[in-house]
Protein backbone atom coordinates (compact mmCIF):
# COMPACT_ATOMS: atom_id res chain seq x y z
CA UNK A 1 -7.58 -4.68 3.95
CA UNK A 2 -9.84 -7.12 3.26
CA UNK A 3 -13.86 -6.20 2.79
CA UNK A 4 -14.79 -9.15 4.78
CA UNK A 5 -13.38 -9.32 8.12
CA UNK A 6 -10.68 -6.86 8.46
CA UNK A 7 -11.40 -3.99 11.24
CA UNK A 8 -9.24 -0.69 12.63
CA UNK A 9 -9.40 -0.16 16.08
CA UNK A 10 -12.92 1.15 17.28
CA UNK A 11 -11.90 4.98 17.05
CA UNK A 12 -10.21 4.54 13.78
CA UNK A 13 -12.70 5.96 11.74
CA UNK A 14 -13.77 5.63 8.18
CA UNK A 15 -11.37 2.53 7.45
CA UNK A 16 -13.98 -0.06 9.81
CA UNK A 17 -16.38 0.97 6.92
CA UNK A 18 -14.95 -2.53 5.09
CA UNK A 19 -16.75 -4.54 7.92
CA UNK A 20 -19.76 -3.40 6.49
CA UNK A 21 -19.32 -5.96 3.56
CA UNK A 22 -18.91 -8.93 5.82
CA UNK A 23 -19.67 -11.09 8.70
CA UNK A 24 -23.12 -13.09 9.04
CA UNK A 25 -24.87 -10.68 6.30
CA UNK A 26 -22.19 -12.03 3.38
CA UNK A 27 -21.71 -16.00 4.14
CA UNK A 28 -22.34 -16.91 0.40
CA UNK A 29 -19.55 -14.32 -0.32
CA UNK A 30 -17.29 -15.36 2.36
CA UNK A 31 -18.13 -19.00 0.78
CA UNK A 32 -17.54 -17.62 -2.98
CA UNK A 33 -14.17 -15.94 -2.22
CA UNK A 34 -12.73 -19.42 -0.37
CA UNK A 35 -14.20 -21.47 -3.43
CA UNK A 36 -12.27 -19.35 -6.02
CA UNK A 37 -9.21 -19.21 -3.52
CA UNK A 38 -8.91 -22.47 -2.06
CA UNK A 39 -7.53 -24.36 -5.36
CA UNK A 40 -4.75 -22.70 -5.86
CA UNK A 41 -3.18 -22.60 -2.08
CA UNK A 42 -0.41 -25.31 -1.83
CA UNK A 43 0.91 -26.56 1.76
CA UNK A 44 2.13 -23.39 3.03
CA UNK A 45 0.47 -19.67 2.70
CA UNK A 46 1.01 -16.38 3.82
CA UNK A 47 -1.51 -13.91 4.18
CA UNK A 48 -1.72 -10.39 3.97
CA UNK A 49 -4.02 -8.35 5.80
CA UNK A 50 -5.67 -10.96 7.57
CA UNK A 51 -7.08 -8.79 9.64
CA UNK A 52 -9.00 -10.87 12.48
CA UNK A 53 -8.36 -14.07 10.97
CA UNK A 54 -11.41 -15.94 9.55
CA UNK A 55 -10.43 -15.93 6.30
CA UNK A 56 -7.26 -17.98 6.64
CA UNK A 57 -8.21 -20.01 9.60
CA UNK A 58 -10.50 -21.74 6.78
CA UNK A 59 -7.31 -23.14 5.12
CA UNK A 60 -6.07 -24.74 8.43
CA UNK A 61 -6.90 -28.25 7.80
CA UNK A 62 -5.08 -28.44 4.35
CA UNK A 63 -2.20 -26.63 5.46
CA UNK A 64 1.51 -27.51 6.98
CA UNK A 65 1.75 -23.91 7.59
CA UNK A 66 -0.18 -20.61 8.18
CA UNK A 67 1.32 -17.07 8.26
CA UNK A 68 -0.75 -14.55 9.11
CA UNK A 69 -0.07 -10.88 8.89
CA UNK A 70 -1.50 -7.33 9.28
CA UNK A 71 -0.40 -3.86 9.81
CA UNK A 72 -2.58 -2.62 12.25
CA UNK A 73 -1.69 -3.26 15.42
CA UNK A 74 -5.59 -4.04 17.27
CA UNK A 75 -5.44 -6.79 14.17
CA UNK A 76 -2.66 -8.38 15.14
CA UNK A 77 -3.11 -8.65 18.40
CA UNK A 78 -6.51 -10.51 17.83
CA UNK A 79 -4.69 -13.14 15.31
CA UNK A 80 -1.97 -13.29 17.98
CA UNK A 81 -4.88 -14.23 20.63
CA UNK A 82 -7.05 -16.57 18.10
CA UNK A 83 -4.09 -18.49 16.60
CA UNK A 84 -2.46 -18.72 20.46
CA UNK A 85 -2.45 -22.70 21.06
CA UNK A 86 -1.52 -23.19 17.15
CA UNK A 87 2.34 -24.47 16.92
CA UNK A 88 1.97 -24.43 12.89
CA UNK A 89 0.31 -20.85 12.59
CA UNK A 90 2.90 -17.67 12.83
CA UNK A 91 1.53 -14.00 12.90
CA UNK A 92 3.59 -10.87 11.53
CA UNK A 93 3.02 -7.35 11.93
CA UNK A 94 4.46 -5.13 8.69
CA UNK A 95 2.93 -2.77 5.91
CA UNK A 96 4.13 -3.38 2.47
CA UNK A 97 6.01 -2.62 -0.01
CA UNK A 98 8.38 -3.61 2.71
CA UNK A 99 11.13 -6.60 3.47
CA UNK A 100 8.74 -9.08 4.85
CA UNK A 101 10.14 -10.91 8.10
CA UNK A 102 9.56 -14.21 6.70
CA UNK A 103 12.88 -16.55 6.86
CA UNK A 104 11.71 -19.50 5.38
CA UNK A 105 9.50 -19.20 1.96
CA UNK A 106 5.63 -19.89 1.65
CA UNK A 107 4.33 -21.57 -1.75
CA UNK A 108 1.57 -19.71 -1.84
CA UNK A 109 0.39 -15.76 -1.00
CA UNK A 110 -3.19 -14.60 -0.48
CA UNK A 111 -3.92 -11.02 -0.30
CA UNK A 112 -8.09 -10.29 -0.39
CA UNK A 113 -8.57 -6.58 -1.17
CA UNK A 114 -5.39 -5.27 -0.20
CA UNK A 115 -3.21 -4.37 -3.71
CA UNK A 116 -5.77 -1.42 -4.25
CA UNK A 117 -4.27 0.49 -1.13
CA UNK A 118 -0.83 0.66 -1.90
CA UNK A 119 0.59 3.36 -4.09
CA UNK A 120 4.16 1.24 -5.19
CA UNK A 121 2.14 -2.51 -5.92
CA UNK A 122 4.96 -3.46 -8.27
CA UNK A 123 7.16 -2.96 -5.09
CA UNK A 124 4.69 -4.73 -3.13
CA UNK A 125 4.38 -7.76 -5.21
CA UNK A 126 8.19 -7.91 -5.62
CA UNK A 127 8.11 -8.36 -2.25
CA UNK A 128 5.62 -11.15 -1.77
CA UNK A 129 7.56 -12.40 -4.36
CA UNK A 130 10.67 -12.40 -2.52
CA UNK A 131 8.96 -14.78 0.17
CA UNK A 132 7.15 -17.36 -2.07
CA UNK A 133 9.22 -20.32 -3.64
CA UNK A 134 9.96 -20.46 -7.22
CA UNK A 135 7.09 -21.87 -8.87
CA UNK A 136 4.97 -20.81 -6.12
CA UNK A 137 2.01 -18.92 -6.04
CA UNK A 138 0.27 -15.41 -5.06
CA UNK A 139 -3.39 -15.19 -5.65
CA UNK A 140 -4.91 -11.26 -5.72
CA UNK A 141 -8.12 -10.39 -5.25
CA UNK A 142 -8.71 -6.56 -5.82
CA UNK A 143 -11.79 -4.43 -6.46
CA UNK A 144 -12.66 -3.79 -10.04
CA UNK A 145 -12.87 -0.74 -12.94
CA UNK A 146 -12.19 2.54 -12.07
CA UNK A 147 -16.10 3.41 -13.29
CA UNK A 148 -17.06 2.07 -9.85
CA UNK A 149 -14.85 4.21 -7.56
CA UNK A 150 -16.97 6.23 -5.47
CA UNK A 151 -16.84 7.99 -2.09
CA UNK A 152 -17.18 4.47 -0.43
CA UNK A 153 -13.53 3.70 -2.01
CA UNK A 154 -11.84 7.24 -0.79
CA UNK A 155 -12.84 6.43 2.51
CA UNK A 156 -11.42 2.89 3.14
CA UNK A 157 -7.99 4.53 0.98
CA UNK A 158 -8.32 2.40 -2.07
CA UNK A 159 -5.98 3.86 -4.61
CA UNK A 160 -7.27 2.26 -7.33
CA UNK A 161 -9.33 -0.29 -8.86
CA UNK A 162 -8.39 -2.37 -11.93
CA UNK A 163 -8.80 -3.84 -15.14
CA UNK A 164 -7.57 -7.10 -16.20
CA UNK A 165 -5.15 -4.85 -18.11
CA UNK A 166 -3.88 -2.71 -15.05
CA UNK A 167 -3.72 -5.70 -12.81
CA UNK A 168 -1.84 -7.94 -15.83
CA UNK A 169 0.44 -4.54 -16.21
CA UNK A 170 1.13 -4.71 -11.98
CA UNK A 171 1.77 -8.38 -12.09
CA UNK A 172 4.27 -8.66 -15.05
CA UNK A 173 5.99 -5.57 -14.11
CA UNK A 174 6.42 -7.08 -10.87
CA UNK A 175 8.33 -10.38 -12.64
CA UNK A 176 5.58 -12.66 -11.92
CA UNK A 177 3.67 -14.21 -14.64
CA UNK A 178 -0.64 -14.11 -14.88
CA UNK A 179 -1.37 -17.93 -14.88
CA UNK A 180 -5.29 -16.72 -14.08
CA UNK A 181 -6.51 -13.30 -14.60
CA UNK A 182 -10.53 -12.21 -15.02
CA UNK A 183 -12.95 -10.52 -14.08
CA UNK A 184 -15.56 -11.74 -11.92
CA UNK A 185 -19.15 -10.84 -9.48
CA UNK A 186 -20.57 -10.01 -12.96
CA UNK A 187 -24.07 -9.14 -11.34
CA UNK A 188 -22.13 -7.82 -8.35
CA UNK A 189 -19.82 -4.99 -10.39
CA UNK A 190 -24.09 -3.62 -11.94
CA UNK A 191 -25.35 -3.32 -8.44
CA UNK A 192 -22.79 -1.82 -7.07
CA UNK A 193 -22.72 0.72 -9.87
CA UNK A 194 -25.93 1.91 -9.37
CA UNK A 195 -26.28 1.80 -5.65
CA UNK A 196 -22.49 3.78 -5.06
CA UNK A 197 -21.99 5.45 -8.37
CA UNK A 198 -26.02 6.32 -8.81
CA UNK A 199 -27.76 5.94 -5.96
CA UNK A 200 -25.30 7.96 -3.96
CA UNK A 201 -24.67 5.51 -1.01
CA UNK A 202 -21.67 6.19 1.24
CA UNK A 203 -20.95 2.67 2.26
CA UNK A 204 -22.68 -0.49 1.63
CA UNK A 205 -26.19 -0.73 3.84
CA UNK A 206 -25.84 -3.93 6.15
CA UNK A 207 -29.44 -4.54 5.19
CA UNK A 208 -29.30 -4.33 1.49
CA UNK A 209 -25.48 -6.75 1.78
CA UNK A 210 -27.73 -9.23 3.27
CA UNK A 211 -30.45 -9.59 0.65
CA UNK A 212 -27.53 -9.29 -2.01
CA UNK A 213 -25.56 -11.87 -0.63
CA UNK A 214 -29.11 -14.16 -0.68
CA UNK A 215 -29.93 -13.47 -4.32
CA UNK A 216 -27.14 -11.75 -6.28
CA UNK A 217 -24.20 -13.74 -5.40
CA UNK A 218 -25.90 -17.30 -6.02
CA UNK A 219 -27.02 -15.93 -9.27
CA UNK A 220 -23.82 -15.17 -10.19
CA UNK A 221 -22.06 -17.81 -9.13
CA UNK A 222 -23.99 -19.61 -11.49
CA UNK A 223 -24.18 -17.59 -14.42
CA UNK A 224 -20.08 -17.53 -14.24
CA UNK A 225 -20.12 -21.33 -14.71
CA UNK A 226 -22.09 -20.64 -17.95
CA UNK A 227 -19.52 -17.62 -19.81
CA UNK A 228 -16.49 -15.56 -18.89
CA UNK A 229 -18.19 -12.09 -17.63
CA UNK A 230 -16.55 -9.20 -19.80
CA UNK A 231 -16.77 -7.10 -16.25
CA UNK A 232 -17.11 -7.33 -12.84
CA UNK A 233 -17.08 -6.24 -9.59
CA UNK A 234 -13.70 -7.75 -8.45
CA UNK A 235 -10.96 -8.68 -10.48
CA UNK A 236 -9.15 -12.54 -9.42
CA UNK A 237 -5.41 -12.93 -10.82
CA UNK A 238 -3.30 -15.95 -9.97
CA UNK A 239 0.25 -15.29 -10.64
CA UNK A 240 3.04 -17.62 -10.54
CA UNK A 241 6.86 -16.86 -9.17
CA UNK A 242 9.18 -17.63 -12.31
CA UNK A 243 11.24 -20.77 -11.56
């Protein structure tokens, strides 16, 4: 699931907490996650968890083909009503690790804050794997260090969050090879420690996502031009499908 758009149906419970990180309170974000995405999607992508949709239907005009996919079945019935008059945009319903129903191969994968709630990821990326063409792409975008896992992360089911190490571990045990792999939200990863792990918040205030998204996230968008961040909020991995 991603944190930006992804929802449960209404009486789902603690898992619609994600929305709380998104819509018109996060636009930089939104805007920072497609500008660290969008270069390495090819002509064809599949996504995982696309929940209702906005984050893929971004990569429509560059694309020959969209996949879109999601588990829940409210989801996928709103990407099967967005995407309806769309001949070159295909939605699938399945949880992974799983044998994705995907005949003909994507060269690139995008899955936004989804690795961290699966126990088997190896599996999981062996199976995105499966679907992508040699020398293709899946790009991963997971919540990062374990020293920021708070209540907030038991309640949406994350299983985990990684390092650069764990995440490099996942992705080569998987057979895929890191071509990109850092941390990054530098400025993001401190606030969140000490509003969660500190300040004791459940669940990101919609209030205090909007002034963040206004200050923190241009801030660190710039200071990450500048030097590599040795930690961060989110970890970003681009790993290639051996030839």
């Amino acid at each position: 699931m991603s944190g930006y758009d992804r929802v449960v149906q209404p009486a789902a419970g603690d898992g619609a907490l994600e929305n709380h990180l998104g819509g018109d309170e996060a636009k930089n974000y939104r805007q920072y996650e497609f500008d660290m995405v969008a270069p390495h999607v090819g002509r064809s992508l599949l996504e995982i968890g696309s929940g209702l949709g906005h984050f893929a239907e971004q990569f429509l005009p560059r694309l020959d083909r969209l996949v879109v996919s999601d588990f829940d079945p409210y989801c996928v019935e709103q990407l099967r009503s967005r995407f309806a008059d769309r001949d070159d945009v295909d939605v699938l319903q399945f949880g992974l690790p799983t044998d994705i129903p995907l005949h003909d191969p994507v060269d690139t994968v995008v899955m936004m804050n989804v690795l961290e709630h699966i126990e088997d990821d190896v599996a999981a990326l062996k199976s995105l794997a499966a679907v992508t063409k040699p020398g293709g792409r899946i790009v991963i975008w997971v919540p990062g260090y374990m020293q920021l896992y708070g209540d907030f992360d038991r309640k949406v089911g994350h299983v985990t969050r990684y390092t650069p190490k764990t995440l490099r571990a996942t992705v080569v045990g998987a057979g895929l090879r890191p071509q990109i792999l850092k941390p990054i939200n530098f400025l993001g990863g401190i606030a969140w420690w000490l509003a969660v792990r500190k300040g004791g918040v459940g669940y990101p205030d919609p209030r205090l996502v909007k002034i963040y998204d206004r200050t923190v996230v241009p801030t660190t968008r710039f200071l990450e031009k500048l030097f590599r961040p040795p930690f961060g909020q989110t970890v970003f991995c681009v790993a290639r499908v051996p030839k």
